[in-house]
PDB file of N, CA and C in Angstrom:
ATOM      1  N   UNK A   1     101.765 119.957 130.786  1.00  0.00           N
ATOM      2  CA  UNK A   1     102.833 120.936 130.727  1.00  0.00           C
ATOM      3  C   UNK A   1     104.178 120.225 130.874  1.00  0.00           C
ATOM      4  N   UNK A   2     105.303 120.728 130.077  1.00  0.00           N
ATOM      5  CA  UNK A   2     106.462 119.497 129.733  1.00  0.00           C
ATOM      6  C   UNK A   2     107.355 120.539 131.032  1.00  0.00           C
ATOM      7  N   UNK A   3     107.936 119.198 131.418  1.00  0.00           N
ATOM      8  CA  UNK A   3     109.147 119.875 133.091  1.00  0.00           C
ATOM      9  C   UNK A   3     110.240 120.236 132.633  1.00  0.00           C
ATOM     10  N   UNK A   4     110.832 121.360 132.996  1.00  0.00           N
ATOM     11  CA  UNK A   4     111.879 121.494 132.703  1.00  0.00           C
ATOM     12  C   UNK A   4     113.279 120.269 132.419  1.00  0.00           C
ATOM     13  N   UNK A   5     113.076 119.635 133.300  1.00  0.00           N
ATOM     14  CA  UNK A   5     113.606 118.572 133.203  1.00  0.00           C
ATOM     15  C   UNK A   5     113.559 117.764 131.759  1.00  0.00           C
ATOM     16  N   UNK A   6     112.468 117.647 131.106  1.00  0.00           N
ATOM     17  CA  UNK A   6     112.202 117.284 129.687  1.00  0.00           C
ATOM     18  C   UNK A   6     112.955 117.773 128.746  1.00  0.00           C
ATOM     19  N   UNK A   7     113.343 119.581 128.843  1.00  0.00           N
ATOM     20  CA  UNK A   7     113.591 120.101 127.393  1.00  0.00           C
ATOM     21  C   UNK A   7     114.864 119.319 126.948  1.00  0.00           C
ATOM     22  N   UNK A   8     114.743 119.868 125.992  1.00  0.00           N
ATOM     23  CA  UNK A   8     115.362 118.949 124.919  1.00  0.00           C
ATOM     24  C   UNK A   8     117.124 119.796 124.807  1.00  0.00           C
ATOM     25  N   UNK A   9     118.054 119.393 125.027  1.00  0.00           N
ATOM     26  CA  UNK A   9     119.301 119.837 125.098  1.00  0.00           C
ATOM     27  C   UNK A   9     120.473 118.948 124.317  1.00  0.00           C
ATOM     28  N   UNK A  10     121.752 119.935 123.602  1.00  0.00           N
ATOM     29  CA  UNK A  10     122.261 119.455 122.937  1.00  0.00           C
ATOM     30  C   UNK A  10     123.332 118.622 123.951  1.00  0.00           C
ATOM     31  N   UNK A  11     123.726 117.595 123.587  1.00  0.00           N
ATOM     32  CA  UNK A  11     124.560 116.706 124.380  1.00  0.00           C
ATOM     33  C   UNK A  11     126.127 117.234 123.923  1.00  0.00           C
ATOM     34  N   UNK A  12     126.008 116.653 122.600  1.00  0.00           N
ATOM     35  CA  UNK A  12     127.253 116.289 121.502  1.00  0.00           C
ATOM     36  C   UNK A  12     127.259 117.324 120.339  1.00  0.00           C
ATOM     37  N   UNK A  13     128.005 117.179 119.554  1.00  0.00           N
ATOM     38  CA  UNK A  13     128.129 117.626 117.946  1.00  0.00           C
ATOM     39  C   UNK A  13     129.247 116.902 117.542  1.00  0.00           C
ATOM     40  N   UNK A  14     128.863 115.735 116.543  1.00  0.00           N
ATOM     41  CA  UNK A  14     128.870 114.798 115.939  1.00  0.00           C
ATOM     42  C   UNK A  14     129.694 115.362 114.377  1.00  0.00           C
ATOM     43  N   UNK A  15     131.024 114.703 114.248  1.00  0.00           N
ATOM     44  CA  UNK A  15     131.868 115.030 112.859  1.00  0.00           C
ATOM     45  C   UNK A  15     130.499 115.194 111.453  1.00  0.00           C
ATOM     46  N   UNK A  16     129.895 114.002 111.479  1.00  0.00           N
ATOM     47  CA  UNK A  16     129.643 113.551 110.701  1.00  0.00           C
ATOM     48  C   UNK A  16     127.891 112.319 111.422  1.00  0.00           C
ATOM     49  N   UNK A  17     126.872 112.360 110.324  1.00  0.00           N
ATOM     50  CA  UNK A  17     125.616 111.314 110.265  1.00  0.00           C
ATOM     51  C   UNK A  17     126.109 110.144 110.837  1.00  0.00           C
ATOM     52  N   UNK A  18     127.167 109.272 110.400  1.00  0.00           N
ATOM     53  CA  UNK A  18     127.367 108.035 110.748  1.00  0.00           C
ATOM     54  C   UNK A  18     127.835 107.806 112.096  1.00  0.00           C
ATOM     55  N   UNK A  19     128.525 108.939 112.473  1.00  0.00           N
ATOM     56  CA  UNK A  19     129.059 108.891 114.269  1.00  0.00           C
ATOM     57  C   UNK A  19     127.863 109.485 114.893  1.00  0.00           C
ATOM     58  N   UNK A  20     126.861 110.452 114.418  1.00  0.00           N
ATOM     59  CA  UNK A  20     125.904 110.556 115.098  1.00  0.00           C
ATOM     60  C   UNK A  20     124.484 109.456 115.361  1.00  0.00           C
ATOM     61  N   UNK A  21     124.820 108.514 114.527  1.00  0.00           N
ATOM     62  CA  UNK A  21     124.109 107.394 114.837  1.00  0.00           C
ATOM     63  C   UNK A  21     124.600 106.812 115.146  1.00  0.00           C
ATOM     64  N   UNK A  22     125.828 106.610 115.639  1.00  0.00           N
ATOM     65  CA  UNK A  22     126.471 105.139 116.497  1.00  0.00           C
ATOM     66  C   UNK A  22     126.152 105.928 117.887  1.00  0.00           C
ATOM     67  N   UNK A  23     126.372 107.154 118.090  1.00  0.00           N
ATOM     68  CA  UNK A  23     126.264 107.981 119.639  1.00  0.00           C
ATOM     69  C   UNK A  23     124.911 107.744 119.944  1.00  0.00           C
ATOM     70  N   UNK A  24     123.435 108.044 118.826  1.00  0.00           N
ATOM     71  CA  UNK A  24     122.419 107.718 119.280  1.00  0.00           C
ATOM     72  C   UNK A  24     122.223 106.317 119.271  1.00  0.00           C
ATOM     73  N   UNK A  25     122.619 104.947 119.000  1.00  0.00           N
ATOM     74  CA  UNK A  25     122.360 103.801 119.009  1.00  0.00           C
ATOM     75  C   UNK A  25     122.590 103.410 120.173  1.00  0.00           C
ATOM     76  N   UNK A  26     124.219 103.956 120.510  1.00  0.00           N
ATOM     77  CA  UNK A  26     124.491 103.730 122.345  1.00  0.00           C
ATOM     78  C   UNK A  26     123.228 104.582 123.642  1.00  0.00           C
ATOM     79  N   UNK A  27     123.414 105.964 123.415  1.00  0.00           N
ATOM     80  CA  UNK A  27     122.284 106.088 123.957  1.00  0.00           C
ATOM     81  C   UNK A  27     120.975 105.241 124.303  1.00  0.00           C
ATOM     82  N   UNK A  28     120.397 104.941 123.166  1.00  0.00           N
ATOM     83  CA  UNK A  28     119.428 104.419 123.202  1.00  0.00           C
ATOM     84  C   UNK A  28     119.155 102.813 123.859  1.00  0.00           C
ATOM     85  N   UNK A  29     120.656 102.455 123.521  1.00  0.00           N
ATOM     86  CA  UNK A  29     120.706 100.954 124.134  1.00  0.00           C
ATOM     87  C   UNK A  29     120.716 101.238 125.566  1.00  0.00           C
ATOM     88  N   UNK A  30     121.262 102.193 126.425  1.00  0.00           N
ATOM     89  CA  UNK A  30     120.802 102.220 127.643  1.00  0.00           C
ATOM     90  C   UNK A  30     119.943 103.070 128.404  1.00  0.00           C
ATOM     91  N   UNK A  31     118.733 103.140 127.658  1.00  0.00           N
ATOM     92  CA  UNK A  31     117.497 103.758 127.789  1.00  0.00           C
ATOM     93  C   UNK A  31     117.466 105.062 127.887  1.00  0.00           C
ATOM     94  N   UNK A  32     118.299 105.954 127.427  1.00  0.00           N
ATOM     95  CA  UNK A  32     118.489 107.210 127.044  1.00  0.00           C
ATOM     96  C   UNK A  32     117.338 107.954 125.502  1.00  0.00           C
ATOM     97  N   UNK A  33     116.517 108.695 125.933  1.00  0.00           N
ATOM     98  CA  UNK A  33     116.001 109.095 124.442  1.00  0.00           C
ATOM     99  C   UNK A  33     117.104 110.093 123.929  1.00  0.00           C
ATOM    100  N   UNK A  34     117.188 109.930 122.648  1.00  0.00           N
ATOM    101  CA  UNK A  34     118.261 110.896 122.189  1.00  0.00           C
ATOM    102  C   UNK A  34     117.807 110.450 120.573  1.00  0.00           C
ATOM    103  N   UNK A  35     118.084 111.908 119.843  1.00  0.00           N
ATOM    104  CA  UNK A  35     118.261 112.266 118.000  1.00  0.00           C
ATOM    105  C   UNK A  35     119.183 113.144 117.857  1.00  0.00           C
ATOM    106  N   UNK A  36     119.967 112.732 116.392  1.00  0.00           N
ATOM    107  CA  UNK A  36     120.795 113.519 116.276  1.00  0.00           C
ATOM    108  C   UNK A  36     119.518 114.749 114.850  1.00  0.00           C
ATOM    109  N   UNK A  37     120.699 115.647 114.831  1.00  0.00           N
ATOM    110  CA  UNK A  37     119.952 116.675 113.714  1.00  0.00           C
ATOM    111  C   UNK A  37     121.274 117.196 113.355  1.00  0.00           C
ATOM    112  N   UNK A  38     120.979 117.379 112.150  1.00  0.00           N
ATOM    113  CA  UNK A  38     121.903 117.998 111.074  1.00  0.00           C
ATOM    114  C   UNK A  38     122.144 119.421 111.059  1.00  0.00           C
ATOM    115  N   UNK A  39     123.516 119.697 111.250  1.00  0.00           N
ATOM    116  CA  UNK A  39     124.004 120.955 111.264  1.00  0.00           C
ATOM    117  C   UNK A  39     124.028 121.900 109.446  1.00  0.00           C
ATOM    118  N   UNK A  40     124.639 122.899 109.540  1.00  0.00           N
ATOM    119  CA  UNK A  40     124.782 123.496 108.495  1.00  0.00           C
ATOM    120  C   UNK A  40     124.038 123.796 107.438  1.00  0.00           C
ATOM    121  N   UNK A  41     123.410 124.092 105.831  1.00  0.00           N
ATOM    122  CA  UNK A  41     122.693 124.378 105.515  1.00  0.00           C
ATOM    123  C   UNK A  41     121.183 123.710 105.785  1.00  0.00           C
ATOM    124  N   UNK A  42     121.598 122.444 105.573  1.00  0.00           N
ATOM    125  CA  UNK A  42     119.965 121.694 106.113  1.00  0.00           C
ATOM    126  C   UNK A  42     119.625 121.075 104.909  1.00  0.00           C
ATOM    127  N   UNK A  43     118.519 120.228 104.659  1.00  0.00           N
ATOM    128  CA  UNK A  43     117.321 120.175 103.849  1.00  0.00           C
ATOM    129  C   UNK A  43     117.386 120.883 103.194  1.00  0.00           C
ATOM    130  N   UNK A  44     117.659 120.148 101.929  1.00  0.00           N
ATOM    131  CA  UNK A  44     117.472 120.598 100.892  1.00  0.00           C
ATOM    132  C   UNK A  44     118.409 121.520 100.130  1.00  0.00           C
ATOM    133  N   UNK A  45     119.757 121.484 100.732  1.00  0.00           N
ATOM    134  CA  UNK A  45     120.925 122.229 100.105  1.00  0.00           C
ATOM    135  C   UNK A  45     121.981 121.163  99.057  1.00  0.00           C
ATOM    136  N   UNK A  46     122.605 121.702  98.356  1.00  0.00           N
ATOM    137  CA  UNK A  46     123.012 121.535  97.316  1.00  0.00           C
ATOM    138  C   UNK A  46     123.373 119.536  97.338  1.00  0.00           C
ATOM    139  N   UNK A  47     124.139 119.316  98.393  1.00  0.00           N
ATOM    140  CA  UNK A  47     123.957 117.694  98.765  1.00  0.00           C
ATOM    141  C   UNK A  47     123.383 117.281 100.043  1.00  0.00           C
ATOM    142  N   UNK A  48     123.980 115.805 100.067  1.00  0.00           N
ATOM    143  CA  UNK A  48     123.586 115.218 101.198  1.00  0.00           C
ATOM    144  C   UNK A  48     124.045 115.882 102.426  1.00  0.00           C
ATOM    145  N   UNK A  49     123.073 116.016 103.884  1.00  0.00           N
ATOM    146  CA  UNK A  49     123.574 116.303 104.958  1.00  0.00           C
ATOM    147  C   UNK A  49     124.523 115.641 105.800  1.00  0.00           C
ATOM    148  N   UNK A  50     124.759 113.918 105.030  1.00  0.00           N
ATOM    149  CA  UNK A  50     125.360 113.040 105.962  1.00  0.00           C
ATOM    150  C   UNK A  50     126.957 113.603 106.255  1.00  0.00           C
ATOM    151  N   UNK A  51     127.743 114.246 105.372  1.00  0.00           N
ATOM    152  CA  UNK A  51     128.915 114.820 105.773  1.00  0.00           C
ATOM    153  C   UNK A  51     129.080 115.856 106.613  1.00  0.00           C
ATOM    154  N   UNK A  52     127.827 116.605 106.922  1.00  0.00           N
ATOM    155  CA  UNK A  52     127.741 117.571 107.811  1.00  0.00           C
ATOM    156  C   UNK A  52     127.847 117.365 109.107  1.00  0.00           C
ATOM    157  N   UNK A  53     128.205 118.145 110.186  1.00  0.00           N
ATOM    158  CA  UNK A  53     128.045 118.282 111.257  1.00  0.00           C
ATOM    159  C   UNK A  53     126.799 117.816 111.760  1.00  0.00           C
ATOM    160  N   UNK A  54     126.486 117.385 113.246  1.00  0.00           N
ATOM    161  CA  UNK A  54     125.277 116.762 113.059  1.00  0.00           C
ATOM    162  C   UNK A  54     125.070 116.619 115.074  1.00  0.00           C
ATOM    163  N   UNK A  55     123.966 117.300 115.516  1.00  0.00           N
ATOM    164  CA  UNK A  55     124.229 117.965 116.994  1.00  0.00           C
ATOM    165  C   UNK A  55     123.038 116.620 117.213  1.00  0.00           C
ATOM    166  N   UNK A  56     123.444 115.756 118.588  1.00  0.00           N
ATOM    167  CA  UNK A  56     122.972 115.095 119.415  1.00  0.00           C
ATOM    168  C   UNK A  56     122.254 115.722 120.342  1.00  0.00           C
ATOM    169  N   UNK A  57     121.068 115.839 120.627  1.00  0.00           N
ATOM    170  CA  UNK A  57     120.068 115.606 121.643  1.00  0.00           C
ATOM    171  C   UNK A  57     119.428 114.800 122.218  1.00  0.00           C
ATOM    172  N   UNK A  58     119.321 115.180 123.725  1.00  0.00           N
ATOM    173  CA  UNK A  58     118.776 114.574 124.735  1.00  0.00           C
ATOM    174  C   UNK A  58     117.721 115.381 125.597  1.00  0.00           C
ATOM    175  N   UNK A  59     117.178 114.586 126.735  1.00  0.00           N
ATOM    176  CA  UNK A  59     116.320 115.337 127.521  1.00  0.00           C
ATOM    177  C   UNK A  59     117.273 115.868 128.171  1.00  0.00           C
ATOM    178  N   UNK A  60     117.338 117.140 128.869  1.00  0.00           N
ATOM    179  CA  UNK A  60     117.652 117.595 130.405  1.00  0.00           C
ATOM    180  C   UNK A  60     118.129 116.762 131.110  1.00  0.00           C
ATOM    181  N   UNK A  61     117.034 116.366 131.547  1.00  0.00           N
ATOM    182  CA  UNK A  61     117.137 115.492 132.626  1.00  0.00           C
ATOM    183  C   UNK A  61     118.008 113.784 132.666  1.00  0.00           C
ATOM    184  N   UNK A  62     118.660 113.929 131.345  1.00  0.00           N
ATOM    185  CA  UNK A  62     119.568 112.534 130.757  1.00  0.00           C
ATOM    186  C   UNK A  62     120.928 112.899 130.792  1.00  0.00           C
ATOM    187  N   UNK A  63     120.988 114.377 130.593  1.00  0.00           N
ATOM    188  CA  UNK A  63     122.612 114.956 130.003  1.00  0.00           C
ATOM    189  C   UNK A  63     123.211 114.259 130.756  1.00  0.00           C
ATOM    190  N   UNK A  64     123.188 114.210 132.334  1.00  0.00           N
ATOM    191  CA  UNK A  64     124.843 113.768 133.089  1.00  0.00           C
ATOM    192  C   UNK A  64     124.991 112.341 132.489  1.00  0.00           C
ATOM    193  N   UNK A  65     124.372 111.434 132.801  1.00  0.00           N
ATOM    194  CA  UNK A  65     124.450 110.090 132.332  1.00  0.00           C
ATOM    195  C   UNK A  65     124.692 109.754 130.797  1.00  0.00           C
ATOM    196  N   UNK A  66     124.286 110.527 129.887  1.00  0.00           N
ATOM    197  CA  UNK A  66     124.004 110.397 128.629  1.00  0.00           C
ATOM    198  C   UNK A  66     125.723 111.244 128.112  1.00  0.00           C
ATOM    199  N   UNK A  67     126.286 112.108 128.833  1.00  0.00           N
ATOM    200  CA  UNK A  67     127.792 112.223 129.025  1.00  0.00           C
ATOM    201  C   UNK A  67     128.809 111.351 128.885  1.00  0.00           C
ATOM    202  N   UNK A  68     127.976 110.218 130.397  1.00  0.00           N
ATOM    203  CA  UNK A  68     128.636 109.685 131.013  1.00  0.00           C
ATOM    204  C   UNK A  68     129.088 108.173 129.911  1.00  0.00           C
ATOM    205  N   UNK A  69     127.738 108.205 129.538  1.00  0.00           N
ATOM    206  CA  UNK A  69     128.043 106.947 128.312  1.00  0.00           C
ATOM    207  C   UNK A  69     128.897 106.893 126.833  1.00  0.00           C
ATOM    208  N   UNK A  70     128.406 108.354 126.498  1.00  0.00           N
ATOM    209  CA  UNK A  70     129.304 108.919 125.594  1.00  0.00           C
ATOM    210  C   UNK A  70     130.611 108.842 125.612  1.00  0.00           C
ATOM    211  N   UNK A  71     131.537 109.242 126.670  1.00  0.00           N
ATOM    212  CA  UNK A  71     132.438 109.061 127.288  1.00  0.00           C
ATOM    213  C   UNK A  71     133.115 107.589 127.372  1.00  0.00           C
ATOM    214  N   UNK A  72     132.342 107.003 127.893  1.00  0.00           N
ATOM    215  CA  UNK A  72     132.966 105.873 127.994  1.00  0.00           C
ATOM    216  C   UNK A  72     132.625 104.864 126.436  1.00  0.00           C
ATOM    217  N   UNK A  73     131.843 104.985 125.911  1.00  0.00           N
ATOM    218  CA  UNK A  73     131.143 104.592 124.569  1.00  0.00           C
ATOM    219  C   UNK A  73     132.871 105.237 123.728  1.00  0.00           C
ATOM    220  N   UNK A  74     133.357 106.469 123.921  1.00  0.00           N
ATOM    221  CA  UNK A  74     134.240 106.921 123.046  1.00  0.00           C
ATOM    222  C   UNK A  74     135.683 106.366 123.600  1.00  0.00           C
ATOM    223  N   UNK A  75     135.915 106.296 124.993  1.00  0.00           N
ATOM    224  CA  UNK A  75     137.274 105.749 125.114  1.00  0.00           C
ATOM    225  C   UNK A  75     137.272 104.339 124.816  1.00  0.00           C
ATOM    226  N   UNK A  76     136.473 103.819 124.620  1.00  0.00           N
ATOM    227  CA  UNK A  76     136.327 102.074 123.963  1.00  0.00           C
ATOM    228  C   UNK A  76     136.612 102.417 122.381  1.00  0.00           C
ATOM    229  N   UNK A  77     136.169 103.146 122.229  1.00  0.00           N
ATOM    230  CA  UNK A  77     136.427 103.303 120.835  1.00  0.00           C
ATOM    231  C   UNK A  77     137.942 103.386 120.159  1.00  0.00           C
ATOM    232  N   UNK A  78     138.005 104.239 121.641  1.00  0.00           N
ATOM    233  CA  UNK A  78     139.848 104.416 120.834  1.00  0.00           C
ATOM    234  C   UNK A  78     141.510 103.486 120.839  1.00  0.00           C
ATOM    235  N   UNK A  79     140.590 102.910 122.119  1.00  0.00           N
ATOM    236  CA  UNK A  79     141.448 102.198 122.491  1.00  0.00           C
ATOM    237  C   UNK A  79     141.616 100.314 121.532  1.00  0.00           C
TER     238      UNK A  79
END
């Protein structure tokens, strides 16, 4: 039986495919499970999903930390 702690929760929502895989690459580099998924029509609509919106998930039980990296993963970015 999966713990609450497990379910699966949205972290982020991601401009775009390519920032949602740099957010899950960081995740993942510090042992965070996390996928992004594609917003808006989906599979199989008229084009590619990569310009779409695109929502980051994590476990529950990752969000604060998985925030926390995001966060700092994004002010490196800007600066």
């Amino acid at each position: 039986m999966r713990s609450a702690h497990d379910e699966p929760v949205q972290l982020a929502i991601a401009p775009n495919e390519v920032i949602a895989g740099m957010w899950v690459s960081e995740l993942q580099s510090e042992g965070i499970v996390a996928f992004a998924r594609p917003l808006g029509p989906g599979f199989g609509a008229w084009a590619s999903v990569a310009t779409f919106e695109h929502e980051v998930i994590v476990r529950s039980s990752d969000l604060e930390r998985a925030r926390t990296v995001l966060d700092v993963f994004n002010a490196e970015d800007e600066s």
